[in-house]
N, C-alpha and C. Protein backbone atom coordinates (compact mmCIF):
# COMPACT_ATOMS: atom_id res chain seq x y z
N UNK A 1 45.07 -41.97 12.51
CA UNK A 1 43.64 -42.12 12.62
C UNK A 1 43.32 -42.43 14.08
N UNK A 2 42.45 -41.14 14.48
CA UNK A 2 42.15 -42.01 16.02
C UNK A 2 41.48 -43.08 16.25
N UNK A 3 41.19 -44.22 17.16
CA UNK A 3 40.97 -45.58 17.21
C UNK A 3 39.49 -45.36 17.02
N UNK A 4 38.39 -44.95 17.57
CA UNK A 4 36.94 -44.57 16.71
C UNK A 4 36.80 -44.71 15.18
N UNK A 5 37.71 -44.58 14.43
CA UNK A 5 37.85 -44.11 13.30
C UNK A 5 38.14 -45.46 12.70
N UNK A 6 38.66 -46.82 13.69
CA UNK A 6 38.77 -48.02 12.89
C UNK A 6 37.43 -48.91 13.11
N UNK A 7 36.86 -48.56 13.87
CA UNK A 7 35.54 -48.67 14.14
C UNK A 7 34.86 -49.65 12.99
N UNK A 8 34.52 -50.69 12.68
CA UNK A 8 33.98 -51.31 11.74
C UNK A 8 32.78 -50.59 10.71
N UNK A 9 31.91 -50.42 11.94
CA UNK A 9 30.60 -49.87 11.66
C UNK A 9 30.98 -48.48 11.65
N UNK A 10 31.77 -47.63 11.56
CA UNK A 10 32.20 -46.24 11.40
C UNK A 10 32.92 -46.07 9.95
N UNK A 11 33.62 -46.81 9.61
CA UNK A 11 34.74 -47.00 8.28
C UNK A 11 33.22 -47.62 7.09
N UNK A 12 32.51 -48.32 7.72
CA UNK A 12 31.53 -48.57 6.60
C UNK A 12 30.41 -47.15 6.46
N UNK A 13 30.34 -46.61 7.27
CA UNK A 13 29.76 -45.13 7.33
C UNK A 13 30.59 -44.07 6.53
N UNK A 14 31.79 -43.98 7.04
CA UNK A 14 32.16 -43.24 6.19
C UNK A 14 32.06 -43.73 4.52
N UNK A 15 32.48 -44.88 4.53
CA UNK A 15 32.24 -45.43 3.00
C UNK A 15 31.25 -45.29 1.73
N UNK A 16 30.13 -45.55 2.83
CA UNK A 16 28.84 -44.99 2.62
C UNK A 16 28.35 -43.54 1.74
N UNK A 17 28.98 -42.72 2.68
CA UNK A 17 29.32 -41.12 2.80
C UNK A 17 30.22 -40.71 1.78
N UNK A 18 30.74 -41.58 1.18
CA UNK A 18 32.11 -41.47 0.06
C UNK A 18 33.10 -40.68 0.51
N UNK A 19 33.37 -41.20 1.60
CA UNK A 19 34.28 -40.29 2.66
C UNK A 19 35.88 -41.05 2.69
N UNK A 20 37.07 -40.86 2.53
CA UNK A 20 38.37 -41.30 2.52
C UNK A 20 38.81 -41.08 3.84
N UNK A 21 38.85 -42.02 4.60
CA UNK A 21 39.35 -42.08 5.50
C UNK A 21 41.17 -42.11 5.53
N UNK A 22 41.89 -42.12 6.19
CA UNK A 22 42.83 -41.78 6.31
C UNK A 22 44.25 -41.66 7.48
N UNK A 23 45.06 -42.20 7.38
CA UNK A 23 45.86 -42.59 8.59
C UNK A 23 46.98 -41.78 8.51
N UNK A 24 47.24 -40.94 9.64
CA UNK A 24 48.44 -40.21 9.31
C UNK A 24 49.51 -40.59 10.19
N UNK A 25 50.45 -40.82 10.37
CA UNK A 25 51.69 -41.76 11.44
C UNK A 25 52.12 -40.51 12.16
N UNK A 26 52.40 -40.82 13.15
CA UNK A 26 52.53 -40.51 14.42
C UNK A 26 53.85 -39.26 14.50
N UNK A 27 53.93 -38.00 14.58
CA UNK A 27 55.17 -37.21 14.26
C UNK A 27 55.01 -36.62 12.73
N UNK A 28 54.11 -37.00 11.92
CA UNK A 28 53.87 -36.24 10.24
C UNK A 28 52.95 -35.37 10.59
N UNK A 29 52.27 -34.99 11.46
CA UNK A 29 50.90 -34.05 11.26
C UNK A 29 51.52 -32.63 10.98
N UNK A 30 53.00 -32.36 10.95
CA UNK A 30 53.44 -30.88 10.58
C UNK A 30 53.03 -31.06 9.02
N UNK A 31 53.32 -32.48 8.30
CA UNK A 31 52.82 -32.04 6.95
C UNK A 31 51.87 -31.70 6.45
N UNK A 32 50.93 -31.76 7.10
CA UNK A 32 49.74 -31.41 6.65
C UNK A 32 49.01 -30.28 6.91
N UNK A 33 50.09 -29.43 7.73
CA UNK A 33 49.14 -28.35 8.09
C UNK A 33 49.28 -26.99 7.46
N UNK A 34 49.73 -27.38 6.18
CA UNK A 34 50.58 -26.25 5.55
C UNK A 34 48.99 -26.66 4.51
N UNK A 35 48.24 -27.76 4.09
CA UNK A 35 47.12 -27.77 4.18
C UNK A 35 45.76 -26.81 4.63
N UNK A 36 46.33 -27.02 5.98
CA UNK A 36 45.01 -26.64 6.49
C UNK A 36 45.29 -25.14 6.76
N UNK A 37 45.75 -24.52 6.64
CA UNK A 37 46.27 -22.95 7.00
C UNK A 37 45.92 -22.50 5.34
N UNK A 38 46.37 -23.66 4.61
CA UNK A 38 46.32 -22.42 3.05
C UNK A 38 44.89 -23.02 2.15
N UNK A 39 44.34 -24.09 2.53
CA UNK A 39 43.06 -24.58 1.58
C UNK A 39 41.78 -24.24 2.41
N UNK A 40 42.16 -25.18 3.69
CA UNK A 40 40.64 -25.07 4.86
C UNK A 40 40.60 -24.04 5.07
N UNK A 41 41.84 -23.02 5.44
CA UNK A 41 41.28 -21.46 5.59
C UNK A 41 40.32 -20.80 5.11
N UNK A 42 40.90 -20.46 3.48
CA UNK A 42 39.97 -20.08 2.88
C UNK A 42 38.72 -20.69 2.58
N UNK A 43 38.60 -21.73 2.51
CA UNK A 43 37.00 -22.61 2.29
C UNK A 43 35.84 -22.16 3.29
N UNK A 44 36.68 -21.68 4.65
CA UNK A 44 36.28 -21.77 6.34
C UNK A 44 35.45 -19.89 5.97
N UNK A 45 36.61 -19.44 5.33
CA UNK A 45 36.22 -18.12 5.38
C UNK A 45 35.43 -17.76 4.51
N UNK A 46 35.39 -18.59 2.97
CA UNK A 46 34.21 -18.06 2.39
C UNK A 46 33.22 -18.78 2.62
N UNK A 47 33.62 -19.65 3.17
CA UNK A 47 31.98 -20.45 3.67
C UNK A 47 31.43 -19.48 5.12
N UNK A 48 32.19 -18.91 5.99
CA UNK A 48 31.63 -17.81 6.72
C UNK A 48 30.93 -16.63 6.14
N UNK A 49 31.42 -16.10 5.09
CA UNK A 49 31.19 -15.08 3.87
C UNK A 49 29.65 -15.26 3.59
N UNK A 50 29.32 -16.50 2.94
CA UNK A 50 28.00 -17.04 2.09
C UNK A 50 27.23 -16.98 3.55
N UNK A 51 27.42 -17.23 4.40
CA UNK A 51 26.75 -17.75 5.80
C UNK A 51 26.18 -16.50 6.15
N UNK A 52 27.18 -15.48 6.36
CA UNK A 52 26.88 -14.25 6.95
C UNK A 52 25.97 -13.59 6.11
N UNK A 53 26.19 -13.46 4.84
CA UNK A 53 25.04 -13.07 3.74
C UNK A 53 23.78 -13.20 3.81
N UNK A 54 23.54 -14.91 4.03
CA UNK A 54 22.34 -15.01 3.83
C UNK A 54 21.63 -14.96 5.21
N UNK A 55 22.44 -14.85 6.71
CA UNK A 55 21.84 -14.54 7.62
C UNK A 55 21.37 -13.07 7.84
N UNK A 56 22.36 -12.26 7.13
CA UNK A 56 22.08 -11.34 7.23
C UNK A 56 20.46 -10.78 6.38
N UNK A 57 20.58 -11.23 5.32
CA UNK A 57 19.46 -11.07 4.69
C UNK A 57 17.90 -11.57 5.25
N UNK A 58 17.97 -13.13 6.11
CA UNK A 58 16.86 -12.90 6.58
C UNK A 58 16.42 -12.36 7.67
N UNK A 59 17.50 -11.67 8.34
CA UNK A 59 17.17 -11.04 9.39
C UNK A 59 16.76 -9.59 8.82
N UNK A 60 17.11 -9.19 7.82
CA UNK A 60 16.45 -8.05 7.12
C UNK A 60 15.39 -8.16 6.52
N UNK A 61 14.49 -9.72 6.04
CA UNK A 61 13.55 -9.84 6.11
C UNK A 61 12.65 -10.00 7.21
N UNK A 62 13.27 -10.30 8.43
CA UNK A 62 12.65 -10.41 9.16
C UNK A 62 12.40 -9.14 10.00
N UNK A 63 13.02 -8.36 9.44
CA UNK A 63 12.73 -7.01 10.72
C UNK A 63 11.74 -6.18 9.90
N UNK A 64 11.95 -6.48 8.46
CA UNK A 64 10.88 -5.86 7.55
C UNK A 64 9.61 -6.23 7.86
N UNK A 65 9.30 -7.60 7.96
CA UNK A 65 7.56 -8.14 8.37
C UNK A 65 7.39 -7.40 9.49
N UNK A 66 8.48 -7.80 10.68
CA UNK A 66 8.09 -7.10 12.39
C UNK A 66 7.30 -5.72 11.84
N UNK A 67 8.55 -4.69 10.88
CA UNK A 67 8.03 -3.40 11.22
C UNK A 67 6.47 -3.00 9.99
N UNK A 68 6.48 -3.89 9.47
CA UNK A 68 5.30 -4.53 8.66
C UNK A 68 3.97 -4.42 9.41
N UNK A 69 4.22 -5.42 10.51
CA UNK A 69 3.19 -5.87 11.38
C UNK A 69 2.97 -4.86 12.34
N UNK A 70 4.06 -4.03 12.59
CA UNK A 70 3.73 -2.82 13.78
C UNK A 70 2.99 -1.39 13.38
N UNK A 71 3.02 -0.95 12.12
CA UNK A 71 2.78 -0.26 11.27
C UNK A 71 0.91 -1.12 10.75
N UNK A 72 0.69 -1.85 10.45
CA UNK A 72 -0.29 -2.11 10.26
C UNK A 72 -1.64 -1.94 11.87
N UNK A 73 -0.54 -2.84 12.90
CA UNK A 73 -1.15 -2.55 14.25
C UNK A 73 -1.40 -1.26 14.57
N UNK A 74 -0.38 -0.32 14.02
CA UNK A 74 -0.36 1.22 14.24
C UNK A 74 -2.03 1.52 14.03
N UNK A 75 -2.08 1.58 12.19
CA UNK A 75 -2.75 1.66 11.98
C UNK A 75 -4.40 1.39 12.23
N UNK A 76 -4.42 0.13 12.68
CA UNK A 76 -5.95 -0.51 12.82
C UNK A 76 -6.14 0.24 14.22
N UNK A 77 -5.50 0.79 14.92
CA UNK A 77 -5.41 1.11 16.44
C UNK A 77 -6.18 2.85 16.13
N UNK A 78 -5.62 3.31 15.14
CA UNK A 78 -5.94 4.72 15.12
C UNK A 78 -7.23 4.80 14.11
N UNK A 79 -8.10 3.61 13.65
CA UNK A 79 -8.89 3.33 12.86
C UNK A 79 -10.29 3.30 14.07
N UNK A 80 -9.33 3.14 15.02
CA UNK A 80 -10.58 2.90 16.05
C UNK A 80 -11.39 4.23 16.57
């Protein structure tokens, strides 16, 4: 645990947060990364997945209003 992390007012935050803090000794961090390569990966990537979706979508709403609004401008312009 880096020393921030014993932090009084940080450990009661996380607590707060229902967050498990956690100490890993000094020379073990190879164990854990067989962790983070096979769980956080995928979490990382479908949480990129859902992300990209729904950005993508409002930017397809959003180009829909633009060409919405340019098409209407079209219009009132040739009304004149």
């Amino acid at each position: 645990m880096t020393s921030f992390h014993k932090i009084p007012n940080v450990l009661l935050t996380l607590q707060k947060a229902n967050i498990i803090s956690a100490s890993i000794p000094v020379g073990c961090i190879y164990l854990i990364q067989v962790l983070d390569v096979a769980v956080n990966r995928s979490f990382k990537n479908s949480s990129k997945d859902v992300l990209d979706e729904e950005l993508f979508q409002l930017v397809e709403i959003e180009s829909t209003e633009i060409l919405d609004l340019l098409d209407s401008s079209m219009n009132s312009s040739e009304d004149l």
